[in-house]
N, C-alpha and C. Protein backbone atom coordinates (compact mmCIF):
# COMPACT_ATOMS: atom_id res chain seq x y z
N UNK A 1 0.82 -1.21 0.00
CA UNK A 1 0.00 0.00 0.00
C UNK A 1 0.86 1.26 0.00
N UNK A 2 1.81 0.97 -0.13
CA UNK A 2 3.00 2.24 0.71
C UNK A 2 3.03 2.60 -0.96
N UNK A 3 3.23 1.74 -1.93
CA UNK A 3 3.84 1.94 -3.48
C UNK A 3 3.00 2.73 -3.83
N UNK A 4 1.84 2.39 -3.52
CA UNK A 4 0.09 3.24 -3.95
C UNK A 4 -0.22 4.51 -4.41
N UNK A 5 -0.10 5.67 -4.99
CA UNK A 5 -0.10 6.48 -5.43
C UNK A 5 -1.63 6.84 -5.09
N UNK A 6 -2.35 8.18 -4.66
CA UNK A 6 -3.63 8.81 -4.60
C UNK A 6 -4.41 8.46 -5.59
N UNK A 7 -3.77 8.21 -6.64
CA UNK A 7 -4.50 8.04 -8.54
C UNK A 7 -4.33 6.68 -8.88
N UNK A 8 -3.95 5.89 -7.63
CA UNK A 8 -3.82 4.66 -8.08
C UNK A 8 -5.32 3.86 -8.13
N UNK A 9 -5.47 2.50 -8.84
CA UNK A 9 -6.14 1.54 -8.34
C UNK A 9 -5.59 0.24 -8.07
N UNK A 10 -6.06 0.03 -6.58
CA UNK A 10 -5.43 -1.70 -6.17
C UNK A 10 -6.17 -2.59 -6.44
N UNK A 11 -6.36 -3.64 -7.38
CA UNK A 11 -7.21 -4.75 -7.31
C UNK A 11 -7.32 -5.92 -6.98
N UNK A 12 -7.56 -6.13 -5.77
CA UNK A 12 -7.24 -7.59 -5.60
C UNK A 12 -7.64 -8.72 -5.89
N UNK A 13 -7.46 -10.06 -6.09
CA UNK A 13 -7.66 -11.01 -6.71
C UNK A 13 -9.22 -11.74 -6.32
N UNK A 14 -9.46 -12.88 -5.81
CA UNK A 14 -10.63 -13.58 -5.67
C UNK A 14 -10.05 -13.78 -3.97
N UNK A 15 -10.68 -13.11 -3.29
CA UNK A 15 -10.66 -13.34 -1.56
C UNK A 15 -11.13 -14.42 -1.09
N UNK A 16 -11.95 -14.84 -1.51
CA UNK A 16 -12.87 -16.07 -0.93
C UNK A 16 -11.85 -17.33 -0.84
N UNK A 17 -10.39 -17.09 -1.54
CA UNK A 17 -9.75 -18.15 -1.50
C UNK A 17 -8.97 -18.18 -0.36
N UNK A 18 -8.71 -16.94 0.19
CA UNK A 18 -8.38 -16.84 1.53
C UNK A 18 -9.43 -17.49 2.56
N UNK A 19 -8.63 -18.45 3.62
CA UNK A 19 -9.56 -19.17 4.88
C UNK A 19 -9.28 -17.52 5.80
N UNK A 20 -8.72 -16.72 5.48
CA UNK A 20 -9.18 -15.34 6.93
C UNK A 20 -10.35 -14.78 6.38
N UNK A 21 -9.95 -14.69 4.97
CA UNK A 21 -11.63 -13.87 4.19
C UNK A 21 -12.86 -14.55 4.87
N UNK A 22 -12.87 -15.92 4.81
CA UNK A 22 -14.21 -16.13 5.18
C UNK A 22 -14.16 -16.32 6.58
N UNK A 23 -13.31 -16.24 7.31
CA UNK A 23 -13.45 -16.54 8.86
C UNK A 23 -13.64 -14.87 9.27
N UNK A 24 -13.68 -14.03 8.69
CA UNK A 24 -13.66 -12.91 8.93
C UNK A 24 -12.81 -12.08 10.41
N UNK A 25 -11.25 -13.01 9.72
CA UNK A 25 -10.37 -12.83 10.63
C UNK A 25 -9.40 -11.31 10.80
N UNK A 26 -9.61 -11.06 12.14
CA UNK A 26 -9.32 -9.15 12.64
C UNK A 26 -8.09 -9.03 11.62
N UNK A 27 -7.04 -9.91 11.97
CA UNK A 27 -5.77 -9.58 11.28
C UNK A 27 -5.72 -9.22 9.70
N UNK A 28 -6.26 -10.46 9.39
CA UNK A 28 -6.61 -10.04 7.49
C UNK A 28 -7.12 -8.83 7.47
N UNK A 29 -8.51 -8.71 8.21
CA UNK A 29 -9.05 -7.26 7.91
C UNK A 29 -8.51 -6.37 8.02
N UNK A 30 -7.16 -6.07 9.04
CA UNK A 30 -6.49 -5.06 9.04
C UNK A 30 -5.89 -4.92 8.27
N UNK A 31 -4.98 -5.90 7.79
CA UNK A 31 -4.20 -5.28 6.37
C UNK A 31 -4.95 -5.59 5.26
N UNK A 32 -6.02 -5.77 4.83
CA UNK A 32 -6.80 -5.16 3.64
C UNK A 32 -7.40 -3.52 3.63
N UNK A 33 -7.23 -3.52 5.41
CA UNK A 33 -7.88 -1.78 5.30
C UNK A 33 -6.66 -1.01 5.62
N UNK A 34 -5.29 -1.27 5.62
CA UNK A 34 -4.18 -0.96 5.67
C UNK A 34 -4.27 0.31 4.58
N UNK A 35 -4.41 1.79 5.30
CA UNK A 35 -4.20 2.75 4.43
C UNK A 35 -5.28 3.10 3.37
N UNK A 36 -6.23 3.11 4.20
CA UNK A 36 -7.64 2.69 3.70
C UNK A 36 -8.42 3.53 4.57
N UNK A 37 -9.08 4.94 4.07
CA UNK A 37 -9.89 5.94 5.22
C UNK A 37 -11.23 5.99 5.10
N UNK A 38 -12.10 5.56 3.91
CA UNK A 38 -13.29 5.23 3.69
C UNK A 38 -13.27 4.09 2.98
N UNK A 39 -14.35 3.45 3.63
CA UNK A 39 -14.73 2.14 2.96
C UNK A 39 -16.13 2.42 2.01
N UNK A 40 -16.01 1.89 0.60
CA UNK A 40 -17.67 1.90 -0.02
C UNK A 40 -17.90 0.31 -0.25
N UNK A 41 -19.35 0.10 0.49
CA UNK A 41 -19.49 -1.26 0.12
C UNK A 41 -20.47 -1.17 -0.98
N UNK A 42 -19.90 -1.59 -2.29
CA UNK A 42 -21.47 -1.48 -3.36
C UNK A 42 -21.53 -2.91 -3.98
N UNK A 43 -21.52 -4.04 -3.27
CA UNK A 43 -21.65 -5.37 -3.81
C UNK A 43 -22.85 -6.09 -2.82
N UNK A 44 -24.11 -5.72 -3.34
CA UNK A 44 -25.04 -6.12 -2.31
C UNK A 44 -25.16 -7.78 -2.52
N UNK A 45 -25.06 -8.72 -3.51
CA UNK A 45 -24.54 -9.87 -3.59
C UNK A 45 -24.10 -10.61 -2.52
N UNK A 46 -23.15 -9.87 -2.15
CA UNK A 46 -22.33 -10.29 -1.23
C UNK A 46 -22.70 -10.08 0.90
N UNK A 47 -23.54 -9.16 0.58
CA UNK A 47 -23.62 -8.48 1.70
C UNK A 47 -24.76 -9.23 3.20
N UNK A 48 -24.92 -10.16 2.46
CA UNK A 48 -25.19 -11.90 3.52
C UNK A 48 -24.16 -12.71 4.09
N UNK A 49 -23.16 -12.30 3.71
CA UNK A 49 -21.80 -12.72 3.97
C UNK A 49 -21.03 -12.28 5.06
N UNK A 50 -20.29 -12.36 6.12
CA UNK A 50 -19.63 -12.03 7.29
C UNK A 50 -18.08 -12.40 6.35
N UNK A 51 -17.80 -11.21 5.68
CA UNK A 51 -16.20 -11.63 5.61
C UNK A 51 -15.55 -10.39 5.98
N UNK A 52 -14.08 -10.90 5.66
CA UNK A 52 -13.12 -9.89 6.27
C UNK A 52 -13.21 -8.58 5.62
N UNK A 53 -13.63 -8.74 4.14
CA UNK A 53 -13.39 -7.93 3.43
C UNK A 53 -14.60 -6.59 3.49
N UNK A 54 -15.75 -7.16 3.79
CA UNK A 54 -16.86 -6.60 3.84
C UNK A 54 -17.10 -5.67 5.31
N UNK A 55 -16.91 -6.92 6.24
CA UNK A 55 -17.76 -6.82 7.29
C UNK A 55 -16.22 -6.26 8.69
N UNK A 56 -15.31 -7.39 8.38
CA UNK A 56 -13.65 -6.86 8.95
C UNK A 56 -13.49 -5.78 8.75
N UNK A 57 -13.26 -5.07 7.74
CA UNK A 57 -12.49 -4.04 7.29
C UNK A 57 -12.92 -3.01 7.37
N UNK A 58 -14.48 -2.86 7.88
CA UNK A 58 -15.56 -1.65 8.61
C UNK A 58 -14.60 -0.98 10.37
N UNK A 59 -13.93 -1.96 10.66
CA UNK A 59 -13.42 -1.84 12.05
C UNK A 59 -12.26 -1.04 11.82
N UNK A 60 -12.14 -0.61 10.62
CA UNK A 60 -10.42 -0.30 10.73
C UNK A 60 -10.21 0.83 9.78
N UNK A 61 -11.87 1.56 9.62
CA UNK A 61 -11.96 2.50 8.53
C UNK A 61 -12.48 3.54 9.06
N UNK A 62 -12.26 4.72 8.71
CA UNK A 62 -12.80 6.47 9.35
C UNK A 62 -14.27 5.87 9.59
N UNK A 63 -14.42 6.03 7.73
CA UNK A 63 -16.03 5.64 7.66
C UNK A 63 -15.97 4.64 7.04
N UNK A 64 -17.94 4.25 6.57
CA UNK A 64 -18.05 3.22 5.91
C UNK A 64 -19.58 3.49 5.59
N UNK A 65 -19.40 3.27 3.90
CA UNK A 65 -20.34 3.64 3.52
C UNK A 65 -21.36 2.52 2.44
N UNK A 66 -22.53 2.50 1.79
CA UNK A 66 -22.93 1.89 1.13
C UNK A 66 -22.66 2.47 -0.54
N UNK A 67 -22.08 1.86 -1.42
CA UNK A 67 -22.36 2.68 -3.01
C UNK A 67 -23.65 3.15 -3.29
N UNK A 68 -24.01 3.47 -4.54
CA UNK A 68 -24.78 3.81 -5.18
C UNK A 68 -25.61 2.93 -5.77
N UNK A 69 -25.02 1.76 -5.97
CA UNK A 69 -25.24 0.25 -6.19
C UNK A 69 -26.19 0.06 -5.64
N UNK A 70 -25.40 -0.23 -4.12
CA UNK A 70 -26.39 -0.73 -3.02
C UNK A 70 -27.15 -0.60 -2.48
N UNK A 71 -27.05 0.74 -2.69
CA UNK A 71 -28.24 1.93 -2.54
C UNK A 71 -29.76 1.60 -3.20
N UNK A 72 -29.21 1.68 -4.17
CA UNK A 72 -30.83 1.75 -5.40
C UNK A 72 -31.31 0.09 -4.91
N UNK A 73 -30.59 -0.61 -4.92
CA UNK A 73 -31.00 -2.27 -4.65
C UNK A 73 -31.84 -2.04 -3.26
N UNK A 74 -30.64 -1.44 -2.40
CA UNK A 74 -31.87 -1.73 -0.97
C UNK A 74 -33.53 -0.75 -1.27
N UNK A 75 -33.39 0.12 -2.20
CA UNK A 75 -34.55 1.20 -2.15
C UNK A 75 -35.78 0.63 -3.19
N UNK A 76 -34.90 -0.64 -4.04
CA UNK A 76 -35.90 -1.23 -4.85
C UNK A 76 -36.41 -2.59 -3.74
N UNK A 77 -35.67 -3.06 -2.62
CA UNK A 77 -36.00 -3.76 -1.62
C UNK A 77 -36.91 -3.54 -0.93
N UNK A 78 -36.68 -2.84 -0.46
CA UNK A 78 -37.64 -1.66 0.74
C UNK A 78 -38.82 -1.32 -0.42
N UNK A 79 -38.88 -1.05 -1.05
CA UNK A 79 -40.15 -0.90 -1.86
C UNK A 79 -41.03 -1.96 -2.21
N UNK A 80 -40.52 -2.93 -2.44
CA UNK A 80 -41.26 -4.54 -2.84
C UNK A 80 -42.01 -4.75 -1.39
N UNK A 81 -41.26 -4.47 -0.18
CA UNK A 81 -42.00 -5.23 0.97
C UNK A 81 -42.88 -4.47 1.50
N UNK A 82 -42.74 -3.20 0.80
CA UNK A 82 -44.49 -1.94 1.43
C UNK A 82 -45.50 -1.67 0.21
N UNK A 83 -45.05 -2.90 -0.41
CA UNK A 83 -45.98 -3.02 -1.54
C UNK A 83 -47.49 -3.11 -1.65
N UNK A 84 -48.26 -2.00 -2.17
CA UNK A 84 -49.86 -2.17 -1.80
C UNK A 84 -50.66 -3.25 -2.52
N UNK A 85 -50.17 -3.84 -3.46
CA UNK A 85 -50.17 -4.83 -4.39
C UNK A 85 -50.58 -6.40 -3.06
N UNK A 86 -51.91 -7.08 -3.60
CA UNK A 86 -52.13 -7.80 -2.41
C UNK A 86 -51.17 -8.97 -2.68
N UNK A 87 -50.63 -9.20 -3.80
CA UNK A 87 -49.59 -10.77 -4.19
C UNK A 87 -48.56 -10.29 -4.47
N UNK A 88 -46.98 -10.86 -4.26
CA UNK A 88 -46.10 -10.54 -4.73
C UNK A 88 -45.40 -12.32 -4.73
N UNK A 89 -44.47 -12.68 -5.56
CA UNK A 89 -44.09 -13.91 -6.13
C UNK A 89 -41.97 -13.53 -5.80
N UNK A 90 -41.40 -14.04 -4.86
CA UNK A 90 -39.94 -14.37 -5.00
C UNK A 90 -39.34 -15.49 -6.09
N UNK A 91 -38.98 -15.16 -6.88
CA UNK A 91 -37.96 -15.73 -7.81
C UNK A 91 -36.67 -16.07 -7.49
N UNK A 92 -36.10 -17.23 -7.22
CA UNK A 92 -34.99 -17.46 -5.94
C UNK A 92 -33.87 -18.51 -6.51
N UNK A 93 -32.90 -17.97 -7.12
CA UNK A 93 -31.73 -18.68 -7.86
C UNK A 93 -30.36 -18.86 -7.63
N UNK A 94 -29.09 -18.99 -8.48
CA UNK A 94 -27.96 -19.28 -7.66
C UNK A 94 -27.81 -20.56 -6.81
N UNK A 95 -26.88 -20.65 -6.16
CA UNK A 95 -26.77 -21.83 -5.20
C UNK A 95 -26.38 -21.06 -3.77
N UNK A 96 -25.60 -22.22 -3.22
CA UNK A 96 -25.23 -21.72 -1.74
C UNK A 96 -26.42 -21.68 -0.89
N UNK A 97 -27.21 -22.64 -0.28
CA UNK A 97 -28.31 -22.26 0.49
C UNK A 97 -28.16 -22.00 1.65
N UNK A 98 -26.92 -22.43 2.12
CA UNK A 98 -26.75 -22.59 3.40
C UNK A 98 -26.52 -21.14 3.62
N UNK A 99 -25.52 -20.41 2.78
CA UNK A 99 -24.87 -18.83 2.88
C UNK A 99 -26.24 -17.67 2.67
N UNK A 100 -27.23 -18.53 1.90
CA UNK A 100 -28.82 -17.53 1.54
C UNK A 100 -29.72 -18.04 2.70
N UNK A 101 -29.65 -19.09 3.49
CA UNK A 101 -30.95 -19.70 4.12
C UNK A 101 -31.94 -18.57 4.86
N UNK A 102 -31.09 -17.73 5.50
CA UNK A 102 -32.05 -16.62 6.59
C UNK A 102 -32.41 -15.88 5.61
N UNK A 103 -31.93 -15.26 4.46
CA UNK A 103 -32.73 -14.47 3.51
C UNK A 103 -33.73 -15.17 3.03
N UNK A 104 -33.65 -16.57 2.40
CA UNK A 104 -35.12 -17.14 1.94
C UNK A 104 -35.85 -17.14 2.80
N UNK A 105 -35.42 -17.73 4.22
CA UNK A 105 -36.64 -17.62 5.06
C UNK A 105 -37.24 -16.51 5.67
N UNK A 106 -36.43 -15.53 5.29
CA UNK A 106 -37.59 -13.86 5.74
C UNK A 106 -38.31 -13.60 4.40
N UNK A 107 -37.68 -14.13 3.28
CA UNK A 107 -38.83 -14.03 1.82
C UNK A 107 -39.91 -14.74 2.19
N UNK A 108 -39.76 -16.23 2.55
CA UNK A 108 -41.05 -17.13 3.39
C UNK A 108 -41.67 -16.85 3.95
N UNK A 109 -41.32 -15.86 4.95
CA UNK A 109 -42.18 -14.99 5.66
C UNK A 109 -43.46 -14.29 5.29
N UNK A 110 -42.84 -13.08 4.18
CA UNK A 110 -43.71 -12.33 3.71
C UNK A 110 -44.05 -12.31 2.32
N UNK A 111 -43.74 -13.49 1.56
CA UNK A 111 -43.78 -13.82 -0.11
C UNK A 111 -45.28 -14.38 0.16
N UNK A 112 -45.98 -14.48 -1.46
CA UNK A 112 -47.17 -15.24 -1.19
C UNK A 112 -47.00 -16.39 -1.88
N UNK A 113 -45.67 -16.86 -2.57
CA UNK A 113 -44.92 -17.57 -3.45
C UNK A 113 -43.67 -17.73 -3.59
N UNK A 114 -42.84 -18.73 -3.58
CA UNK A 114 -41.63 -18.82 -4.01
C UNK A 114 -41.16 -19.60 -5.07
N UNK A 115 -40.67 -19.18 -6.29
CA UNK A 115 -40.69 -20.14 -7.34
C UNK A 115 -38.62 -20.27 -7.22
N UNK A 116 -38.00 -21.76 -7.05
CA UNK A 116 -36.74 -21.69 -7.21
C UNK A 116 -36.05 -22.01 -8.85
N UNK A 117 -35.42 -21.14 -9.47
CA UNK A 117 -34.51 -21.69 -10.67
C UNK A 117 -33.30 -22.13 -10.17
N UNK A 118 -32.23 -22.71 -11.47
CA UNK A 118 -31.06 -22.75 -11.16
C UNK A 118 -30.70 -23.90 -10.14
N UNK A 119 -28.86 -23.61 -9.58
CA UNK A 119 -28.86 -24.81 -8.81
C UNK A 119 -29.73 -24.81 -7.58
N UNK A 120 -30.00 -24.01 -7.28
CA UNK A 120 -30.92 -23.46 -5.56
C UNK A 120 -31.98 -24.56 -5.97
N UNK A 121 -32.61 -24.69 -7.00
CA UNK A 121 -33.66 -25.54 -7.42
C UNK A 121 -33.52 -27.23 -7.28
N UNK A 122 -32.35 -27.60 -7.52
CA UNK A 122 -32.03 -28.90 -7.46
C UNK A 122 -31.91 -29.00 -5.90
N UNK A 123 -31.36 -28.23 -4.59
CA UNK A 123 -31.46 -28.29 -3.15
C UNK A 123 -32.61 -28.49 -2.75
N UNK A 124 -34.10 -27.63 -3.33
CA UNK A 124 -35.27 -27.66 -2.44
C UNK A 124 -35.87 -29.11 -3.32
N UNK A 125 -35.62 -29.49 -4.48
CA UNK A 125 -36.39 -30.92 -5.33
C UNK A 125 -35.20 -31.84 -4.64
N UNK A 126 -34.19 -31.98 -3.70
CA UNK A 126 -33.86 -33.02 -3.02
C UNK A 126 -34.57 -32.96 -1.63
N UNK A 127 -35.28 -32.35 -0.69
CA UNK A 127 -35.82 -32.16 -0.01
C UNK A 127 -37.00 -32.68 -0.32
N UNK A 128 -37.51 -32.35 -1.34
CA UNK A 128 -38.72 -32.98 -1.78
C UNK A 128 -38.85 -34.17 -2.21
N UNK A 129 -37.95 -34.87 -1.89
CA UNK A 129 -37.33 -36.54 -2.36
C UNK A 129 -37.49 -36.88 -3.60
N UNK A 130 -37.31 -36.01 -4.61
CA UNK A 130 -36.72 -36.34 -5.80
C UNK A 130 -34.98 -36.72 -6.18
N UNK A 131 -35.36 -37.81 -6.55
CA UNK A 131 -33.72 -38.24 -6.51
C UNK A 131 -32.75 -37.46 -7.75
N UNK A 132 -31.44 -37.02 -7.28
CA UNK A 132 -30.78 -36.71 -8.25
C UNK A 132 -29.35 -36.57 -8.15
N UNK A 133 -28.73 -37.09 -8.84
CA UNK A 133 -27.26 -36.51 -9.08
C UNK A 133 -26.83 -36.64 -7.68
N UNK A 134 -25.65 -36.98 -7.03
CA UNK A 134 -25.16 -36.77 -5.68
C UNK A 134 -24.26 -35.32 -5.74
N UNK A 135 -23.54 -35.21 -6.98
CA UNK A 135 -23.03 -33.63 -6.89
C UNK A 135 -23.39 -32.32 -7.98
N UNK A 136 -25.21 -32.76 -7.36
CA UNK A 136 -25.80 -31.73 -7.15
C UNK A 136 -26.45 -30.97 -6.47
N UNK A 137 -26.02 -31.87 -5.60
CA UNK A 137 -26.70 -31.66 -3.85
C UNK A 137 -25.45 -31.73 -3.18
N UNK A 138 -26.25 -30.55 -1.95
CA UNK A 138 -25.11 -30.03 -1.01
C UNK A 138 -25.59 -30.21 -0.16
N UNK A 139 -25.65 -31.67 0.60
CA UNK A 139 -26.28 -31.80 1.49
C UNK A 139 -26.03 -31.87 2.99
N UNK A 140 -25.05 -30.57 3.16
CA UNK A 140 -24.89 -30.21 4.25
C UNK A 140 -26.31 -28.69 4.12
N UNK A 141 -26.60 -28.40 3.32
CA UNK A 141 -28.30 -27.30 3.34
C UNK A 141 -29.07 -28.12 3.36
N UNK A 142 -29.67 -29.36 3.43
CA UNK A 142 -30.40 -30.74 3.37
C UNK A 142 -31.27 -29.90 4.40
N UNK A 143 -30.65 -29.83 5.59
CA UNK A 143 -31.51 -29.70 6.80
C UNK A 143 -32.08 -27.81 6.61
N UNK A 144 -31.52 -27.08 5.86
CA UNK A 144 -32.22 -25.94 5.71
C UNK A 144 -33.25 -26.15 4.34
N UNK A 145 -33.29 -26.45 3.72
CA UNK A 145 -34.63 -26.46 2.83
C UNK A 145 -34.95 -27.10 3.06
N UNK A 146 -35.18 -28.09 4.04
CA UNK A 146 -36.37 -29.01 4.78
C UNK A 146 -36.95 -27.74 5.38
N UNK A 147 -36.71 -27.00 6.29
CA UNK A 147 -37.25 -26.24 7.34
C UNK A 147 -37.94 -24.94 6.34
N UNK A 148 -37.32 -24.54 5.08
CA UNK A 148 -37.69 -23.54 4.37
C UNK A 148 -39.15 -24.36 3.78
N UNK A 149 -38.89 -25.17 3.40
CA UNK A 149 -40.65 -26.41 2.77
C UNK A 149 -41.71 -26.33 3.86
N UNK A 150 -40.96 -26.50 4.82
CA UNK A 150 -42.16 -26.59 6.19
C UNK A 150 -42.81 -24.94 6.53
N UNK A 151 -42.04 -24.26 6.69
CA UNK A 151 -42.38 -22.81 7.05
C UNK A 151 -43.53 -22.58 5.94
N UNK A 152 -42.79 -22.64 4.20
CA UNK A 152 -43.93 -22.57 3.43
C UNK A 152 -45.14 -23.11 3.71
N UNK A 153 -45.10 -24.70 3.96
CA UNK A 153 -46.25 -25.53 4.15
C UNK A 153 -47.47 -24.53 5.16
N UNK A 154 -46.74 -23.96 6.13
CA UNK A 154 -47.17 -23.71 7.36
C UNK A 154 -48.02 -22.46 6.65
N UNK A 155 -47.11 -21.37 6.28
CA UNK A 155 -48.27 -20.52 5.90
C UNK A 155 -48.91 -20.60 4.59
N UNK A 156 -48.85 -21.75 3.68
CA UNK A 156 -50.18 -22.14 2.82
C UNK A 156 -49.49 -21.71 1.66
N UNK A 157 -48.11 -21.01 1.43
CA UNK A 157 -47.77 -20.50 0.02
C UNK A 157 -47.48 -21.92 -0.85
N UNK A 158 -47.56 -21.17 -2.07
CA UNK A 158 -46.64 -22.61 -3.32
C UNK A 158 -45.38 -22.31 -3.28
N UNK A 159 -44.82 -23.50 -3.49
CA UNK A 159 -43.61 -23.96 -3.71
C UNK A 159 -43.44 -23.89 -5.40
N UNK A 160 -42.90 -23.03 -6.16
CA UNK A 160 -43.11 -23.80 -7.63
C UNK A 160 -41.19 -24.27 -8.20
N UNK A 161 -40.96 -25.36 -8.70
CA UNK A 161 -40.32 -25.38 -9.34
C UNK A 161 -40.12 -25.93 -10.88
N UNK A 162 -39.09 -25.98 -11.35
CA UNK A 162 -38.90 -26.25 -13.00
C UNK A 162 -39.61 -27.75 -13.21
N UNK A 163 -40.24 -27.66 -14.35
CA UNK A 163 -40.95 -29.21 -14.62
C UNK A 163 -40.10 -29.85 -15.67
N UNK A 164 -38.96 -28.89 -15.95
CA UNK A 164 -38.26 -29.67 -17.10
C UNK A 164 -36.73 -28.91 -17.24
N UNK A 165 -35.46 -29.03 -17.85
CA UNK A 165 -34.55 -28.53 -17.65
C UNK A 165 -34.41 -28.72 -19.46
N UNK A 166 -33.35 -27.74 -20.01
CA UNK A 166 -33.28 -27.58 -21.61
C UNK A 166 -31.64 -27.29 -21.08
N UNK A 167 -30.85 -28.57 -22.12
CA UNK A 167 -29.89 -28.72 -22.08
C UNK A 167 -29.64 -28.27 -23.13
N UNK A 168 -28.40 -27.63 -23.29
CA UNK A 168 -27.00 -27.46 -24.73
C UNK A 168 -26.17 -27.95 -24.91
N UNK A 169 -25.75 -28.32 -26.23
CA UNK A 169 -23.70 -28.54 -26.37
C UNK A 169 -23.16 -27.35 -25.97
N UNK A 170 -22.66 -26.71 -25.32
CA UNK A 170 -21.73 -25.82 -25.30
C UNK A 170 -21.04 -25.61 -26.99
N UNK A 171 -20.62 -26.42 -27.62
CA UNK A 171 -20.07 -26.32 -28.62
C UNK A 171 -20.81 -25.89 -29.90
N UNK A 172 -21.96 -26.36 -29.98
CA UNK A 172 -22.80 -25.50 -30.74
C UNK A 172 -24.47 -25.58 -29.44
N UNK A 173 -24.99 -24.25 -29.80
CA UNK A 173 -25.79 -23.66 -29.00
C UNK A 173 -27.23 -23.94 -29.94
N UNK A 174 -27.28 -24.85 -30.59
CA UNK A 174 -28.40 -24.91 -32.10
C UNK A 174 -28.58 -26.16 -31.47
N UNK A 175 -27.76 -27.59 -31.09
CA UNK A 175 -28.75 -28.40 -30.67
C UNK A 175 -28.85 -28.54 -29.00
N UNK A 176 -30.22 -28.66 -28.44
CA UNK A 176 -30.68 -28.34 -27.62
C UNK A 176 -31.20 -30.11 -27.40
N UNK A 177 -31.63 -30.65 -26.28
CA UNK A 177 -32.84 -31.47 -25.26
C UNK A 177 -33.16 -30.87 -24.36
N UNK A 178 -34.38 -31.38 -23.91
CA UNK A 178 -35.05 -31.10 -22.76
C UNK A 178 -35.83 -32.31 -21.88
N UNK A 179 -35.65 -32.49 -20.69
CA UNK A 179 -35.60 -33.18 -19.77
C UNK A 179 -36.31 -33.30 -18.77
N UNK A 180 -37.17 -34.28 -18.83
CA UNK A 180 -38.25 -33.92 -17.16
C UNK A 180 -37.15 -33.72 -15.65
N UNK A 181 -37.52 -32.76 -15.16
CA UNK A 181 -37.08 -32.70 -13.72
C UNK A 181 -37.16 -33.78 -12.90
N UNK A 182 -37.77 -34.71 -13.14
CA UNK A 182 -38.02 -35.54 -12.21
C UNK A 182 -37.33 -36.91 -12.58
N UNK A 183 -36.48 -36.76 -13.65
CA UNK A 183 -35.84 -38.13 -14.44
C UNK A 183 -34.52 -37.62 -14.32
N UNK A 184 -34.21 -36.65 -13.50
CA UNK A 184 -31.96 -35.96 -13.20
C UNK A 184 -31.93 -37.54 -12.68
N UNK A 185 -31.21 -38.33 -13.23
CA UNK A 185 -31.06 -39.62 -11.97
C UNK A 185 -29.30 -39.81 -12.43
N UNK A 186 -28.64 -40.63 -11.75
CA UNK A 186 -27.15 -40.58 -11.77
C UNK A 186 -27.06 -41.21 -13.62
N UNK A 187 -26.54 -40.97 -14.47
CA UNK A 187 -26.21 -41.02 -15.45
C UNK A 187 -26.86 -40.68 -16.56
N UNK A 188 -27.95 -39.83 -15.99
CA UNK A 188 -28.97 -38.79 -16.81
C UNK A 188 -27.55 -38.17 -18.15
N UNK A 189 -26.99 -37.77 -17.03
CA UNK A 189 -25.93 -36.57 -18.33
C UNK A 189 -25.13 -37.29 -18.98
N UNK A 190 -24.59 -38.58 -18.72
CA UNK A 190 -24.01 -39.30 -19.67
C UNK A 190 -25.02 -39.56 -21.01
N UNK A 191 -26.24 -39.85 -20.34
CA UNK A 191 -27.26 -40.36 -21.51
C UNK A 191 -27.19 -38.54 -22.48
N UNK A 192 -27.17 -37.71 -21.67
CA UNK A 192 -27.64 -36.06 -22.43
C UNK A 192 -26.30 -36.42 -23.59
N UNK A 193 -25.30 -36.57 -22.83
CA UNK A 193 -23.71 -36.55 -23.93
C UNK A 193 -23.78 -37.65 -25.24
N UNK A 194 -24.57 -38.70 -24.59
CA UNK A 194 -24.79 -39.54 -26.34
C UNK A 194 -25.85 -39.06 -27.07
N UNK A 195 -26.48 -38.37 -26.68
CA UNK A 195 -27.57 -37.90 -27.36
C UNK A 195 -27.55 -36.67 -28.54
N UNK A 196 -26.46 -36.20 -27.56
CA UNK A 196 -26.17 -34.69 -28.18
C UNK A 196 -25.03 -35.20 -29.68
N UNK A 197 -24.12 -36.10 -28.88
CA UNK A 197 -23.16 -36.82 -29.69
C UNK A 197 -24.00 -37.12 -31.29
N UNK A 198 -25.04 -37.75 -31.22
CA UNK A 198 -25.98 -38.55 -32.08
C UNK A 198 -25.95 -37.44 -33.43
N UNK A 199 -26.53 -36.44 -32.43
CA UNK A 199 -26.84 -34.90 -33.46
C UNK A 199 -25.06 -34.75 -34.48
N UNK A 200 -24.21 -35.36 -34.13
CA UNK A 200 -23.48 -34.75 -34.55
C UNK A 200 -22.62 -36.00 -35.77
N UNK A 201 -22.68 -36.93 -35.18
CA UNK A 201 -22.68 -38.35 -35.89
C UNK A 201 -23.67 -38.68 -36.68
């Protein structure tokens, strides 16, 4: 930081690969805020997260502020939940359930619906004892989208997820299948790879 010039920019690499980043350890945080007098946090993404970088490095700064980013996100937030509108529907994607669980379950709260895409979708359809894939499940969240299904159950919302998944070659984006959700079973994607193969043979 000493080399650093006023007009400089420092960029640092992928943190998460650091074990202090995610332990949100004092020491790391200090020398990431090493010479560092305001903090802007504008990665609301991230901001469910307890790391060093985020949440550490607030301890060791004049100030600390939110971007402009994060701003408009929390003000389009805050607006959805004083919504006069009597239904509103959460759309809920990505993975990591375990790192999202308390955010879905305050959406559970006050959603009148939760529909999941993506991998988040394959976590709550193993809960729902649809069998699939072993690494597509992270089933150390096993025990949180059980409890996110029940909360729903409890206050009467739907659960909706995908009834079918539309696969690609990566290599050409022209041939396509599509797949009942309920047939992911362990060598589903081997069968997708001869299939796709076929198109090309």
């Amino acid at each position: 930081m000493a080399q650093v010039a006023d007009v400089d920019i420092l960029l640092f690499q992928n943190l998460s690969n650091y074990k202090q980043e995610r332990a949100n350890d004092s020491d790391f945080s200090e020398r990431l805020a090493s010479g560092i007098d305001i903090f802007v946090n504008d990665s609301i993404s991230l901001a469910h997260k307890i790391l060093a970088s985020t949440v550490g490095v607030t301890q060791f700064c004049y100030a600390s502020l939110a971007g402009f980013y994060f701003e408009d996100c929390l003000y389009k937030l805050k607006k959805i939940t004083v919504c006069s509108r009597p239904t509103y529907v959460a759309v809920i994607g990505g993975d990591n359930l375990i790192d999202k669980a308390a955010a879905v379950r305050f959406l559970t709260s006050i959603c009148d619906g939760l529909v999941f895409v993506g991998m988040m979708a394959f976590q709550i359809m193993h809960a729902l004892g649809v069998h699939l894939p072993s690494y597509l499940v992270d089933h150390g969240a096993s025990k949180a989208a059980v409890e996110i299904l029940q909360f729903a159950k409890h206050r009467k919302i739907p659960v909706l997820l995908p009834r079918d998944f539309r696969c690609e070659n990566f290599s050409n984006s022209m041939q396509l299948e599509t797949f009942p959700a309920h047939d992911i079973l362990d060598g589903t994607f081997e069968l997708i790879l001869l299939l796709i193969l076929n198109y090309v043979t």
